[in-house]
Structures are given as structure tokens and as C-alpha cells.
C-alpha atoms as a PDB file:
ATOM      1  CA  UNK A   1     -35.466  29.603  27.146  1.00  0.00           C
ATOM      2  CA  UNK A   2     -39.570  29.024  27.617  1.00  0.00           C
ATOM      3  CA  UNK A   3     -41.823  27.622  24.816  1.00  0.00           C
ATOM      4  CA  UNK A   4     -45.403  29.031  24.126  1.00  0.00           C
ATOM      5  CA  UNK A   5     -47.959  27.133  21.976  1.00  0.00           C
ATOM      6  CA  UNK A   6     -50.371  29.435  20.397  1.00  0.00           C
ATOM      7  CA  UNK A   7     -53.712  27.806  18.682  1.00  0.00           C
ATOM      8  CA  UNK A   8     -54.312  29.169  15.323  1.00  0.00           C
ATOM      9  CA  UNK A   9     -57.901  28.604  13.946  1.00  0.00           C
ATOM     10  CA  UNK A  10     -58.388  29.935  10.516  1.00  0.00           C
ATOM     11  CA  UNK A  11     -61.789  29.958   9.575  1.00  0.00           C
ATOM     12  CA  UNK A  12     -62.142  33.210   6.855  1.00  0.00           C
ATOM     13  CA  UNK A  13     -59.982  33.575   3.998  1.00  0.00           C
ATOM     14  CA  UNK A  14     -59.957  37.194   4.415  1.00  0.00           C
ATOM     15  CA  UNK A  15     -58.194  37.115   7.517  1.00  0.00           C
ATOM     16  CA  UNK A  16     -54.964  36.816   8.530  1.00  0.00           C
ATOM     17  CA  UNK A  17     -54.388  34.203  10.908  1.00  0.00           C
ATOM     18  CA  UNK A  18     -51.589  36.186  12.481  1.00  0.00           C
ATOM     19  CA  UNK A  19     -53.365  39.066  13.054  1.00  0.00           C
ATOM     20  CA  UNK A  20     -56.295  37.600  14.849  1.00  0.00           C
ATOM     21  CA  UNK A  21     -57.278  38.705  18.666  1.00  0.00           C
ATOM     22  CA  UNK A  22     -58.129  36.766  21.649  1.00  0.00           C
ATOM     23  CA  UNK A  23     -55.959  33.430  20.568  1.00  0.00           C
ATOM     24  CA  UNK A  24     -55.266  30.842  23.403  1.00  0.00           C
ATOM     25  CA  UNK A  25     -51.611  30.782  24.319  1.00  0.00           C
ATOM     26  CA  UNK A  26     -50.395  27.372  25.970  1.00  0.00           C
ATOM     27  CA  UNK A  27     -46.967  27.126  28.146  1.00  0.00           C
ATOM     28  CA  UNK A  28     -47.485  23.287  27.496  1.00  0.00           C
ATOM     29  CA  UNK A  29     -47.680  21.387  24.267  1.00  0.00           C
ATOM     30  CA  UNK A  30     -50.170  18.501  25.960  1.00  0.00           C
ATOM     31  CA  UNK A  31     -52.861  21.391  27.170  1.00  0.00           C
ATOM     32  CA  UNK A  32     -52.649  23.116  23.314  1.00  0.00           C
ATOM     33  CA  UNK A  33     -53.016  19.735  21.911  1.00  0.00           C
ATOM     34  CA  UNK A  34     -56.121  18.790  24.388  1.00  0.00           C
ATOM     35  CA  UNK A  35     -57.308  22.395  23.764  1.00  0.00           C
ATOM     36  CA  UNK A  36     -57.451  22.187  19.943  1.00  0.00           C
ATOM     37  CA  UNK A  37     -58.743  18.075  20.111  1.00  0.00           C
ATOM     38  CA  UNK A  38     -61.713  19.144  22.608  1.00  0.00           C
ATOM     39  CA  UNK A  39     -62.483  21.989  19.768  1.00  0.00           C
ATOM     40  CA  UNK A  40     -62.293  19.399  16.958  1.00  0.00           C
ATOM     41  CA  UNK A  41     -64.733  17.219  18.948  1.00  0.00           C
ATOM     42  CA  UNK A  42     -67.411  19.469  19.348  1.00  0.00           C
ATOM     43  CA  UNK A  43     -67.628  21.045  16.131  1.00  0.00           C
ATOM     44  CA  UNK A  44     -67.237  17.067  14.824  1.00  0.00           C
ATOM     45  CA  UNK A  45     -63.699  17.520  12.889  1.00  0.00           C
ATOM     46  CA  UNK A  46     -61.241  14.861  12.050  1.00  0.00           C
ATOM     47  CA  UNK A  47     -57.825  15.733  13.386  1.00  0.00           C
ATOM     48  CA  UNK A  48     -54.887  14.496  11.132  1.00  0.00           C
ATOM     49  CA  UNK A  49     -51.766  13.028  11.875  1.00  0.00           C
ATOM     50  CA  UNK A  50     -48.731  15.706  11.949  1.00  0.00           C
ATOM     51  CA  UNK A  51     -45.519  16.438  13.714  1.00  0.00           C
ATOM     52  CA  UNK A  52     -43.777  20.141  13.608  1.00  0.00           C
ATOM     53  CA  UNK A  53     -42.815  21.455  10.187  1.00  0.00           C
ATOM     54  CA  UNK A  54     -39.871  23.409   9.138  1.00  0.00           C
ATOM     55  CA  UNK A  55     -42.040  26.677  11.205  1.00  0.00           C
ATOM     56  CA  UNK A  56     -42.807  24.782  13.878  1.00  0.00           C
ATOM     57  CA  UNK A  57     -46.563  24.426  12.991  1.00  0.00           C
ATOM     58  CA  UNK A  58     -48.422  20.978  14.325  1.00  0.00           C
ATOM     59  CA  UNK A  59     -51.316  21.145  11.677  1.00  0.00           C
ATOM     60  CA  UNK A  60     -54.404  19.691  12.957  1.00  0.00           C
ATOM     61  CA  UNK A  61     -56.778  20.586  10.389  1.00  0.00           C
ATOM     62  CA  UNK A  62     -56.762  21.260   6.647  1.00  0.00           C
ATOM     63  CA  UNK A  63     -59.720  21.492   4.210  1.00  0.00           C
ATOM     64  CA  UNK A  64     -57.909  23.369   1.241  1.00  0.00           C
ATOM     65  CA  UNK A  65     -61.132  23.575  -0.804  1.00  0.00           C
ATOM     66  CA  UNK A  66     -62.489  25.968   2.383  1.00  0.00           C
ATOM     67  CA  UNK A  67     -59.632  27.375   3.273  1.00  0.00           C
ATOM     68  CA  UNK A  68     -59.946  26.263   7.022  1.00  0.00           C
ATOM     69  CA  UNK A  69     -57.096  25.300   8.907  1.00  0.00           C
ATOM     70  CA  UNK A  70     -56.121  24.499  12.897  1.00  0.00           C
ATOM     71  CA  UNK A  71     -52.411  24.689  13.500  1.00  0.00           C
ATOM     72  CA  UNK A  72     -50.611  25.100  17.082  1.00  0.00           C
ATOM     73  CA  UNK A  73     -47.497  27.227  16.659  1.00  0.00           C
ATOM     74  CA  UNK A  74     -44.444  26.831  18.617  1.00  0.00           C
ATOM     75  CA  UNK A  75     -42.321  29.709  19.758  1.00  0.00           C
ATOM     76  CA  UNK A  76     -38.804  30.309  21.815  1.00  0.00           C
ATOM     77  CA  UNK A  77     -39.006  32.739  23.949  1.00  0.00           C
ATOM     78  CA  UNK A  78     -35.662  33.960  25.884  1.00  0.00           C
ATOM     79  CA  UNK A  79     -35.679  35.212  29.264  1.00  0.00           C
ATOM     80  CA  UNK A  80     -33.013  36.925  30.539  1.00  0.00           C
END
């Protein structure tokens, strides 16, 4: 069994984070989580405190009035 870590960055309402191309994909939590902080420092965003929900989302980011939201995903995958 591997875990992936794919970076979700949902900037439009009108789009469906899952359906978005080009997203980074991470075999290592750290390197998402460095990924997505490096992101929040440039465009100047305050990352909140979070652990993995109930979908195994780490939510970085969430301005509800905007819609915008950063969340790292985690997925099983199993390799026979």
C-alpha cells in the first residue's frame, strides 16, 4: 500500500476542484505540505491549523466568502 498527496487549489467557483488538470501529486506528505506553504508565502496567505478530516483532506486555506480553498488530499493506493 503507497500514499499520494495531491494539492488541491480552488480558486473559481465554477470549477470543480476534482476535475482540474496539471495538479501536483506528492509521494510524501512533508514535500505537499512545503509545496502548498511555499505557495501560501508568495501569494501572502495565512495557512490555518488542520489535521486530516473524515476524507482525508489537510485544509490549508479557507475564505468561504470567496470560495477559495487549498486542501492536500490523501489517497491509498494498492500495488499488487
Amino acid at each position: 500500500m503507497v500514499f499520494i498527496y495531491i494539492i488541491r487549489l480552488f480558486w473559481k467557483p465554477v470549477v470543480n476542484p476534482l476535475l482540474i488538470e496539471n495538479v501536483p501529486i506528492f509521494v510524501e506528505f512533508t514535500k505537499a505540505l512545503e509545496y502548498v506553504t511555499e505557495y501560501m508565502e508568495i501569494h501572502q496567505l495565512q495557512p490555518k491549523e488542520n489535521t486530516f478530516d473524515h476524507q482525508n483532506r489537510y485544509y490549508l486555506y479557507e475564505d468561504f466568502i470567496a470560495e477559495h480553498f487549498i486542501w492536500i488530499e490523501k489517497h491509498e493506493i494498492n500495488i499488487l
